[in-house]
Protein backbone atom coordinates (compact mmCIF):
# COMPACT_ATOMS: atom_id res chain seq x y z
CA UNK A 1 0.00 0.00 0.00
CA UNK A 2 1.32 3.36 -0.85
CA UNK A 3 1.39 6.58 0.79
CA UNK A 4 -1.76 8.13 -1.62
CA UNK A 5 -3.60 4.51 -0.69
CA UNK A 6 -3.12 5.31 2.53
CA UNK A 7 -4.53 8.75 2.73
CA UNK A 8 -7.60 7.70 0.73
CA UNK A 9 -8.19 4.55 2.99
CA UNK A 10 -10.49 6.11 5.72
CA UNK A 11 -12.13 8.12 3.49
CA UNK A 12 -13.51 5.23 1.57
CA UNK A 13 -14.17 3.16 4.44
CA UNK A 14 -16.35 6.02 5.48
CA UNK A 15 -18.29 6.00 2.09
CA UNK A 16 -18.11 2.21 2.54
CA UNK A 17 -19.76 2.58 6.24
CA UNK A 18 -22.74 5.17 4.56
CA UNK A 19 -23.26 2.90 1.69
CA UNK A 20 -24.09 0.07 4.11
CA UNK A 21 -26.17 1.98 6.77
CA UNK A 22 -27.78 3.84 3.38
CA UNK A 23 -28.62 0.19 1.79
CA UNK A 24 -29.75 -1.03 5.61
CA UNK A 25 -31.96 1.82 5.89
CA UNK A 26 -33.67 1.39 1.67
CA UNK A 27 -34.21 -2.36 2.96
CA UNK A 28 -36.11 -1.02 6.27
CA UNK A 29 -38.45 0.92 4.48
CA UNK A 30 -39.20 -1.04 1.77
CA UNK A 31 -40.45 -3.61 4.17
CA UNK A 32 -42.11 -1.17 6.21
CA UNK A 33 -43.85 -0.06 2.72
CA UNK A 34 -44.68 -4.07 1.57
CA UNK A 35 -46.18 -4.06 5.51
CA UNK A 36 -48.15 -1.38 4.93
CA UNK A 37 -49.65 -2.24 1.50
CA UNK A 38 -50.29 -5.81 2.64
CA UNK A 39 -52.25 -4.15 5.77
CA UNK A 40 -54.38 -1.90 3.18
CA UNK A 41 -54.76 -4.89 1.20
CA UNK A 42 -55.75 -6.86 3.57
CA UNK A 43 -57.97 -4.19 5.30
CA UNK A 44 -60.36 -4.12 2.26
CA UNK A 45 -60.55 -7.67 1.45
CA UNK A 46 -61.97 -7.76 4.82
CA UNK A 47 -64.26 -4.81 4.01
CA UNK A 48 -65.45 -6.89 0.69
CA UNK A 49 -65.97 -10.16 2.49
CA UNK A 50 -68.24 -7.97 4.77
CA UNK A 51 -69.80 -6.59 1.87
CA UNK A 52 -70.69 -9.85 0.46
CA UNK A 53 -71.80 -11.75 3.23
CA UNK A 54 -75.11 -8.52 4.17
């Protein structure tokens, strides 16, 4: 490893670090969203089946 490695080594593993807490975060709320559109889904199937058995 060279000097100019060197000096670019904890800036990259700090870019590194965001890209992995960014990526962590994305999966976290795309779950959250697939949550929330299987609740709403799920919410008016309920309201249907209601529907249909009056």
């Amino acid at each position: 490893m060279t000097a100019a490695d060197a000096r670019h080594l904890p800036q990259d593993k700090k870019t590194f670090t965001a890209d992995v807490i960014g990526a962590k975060f994305q999966q976290a709320m795309i779950k959250l969203y697939d949550l929330c559109i299987s609740n709403i889904r799920h919410y008016f199937l309920e309201v249907t089946i209601a529907q249909w058995q009056r």
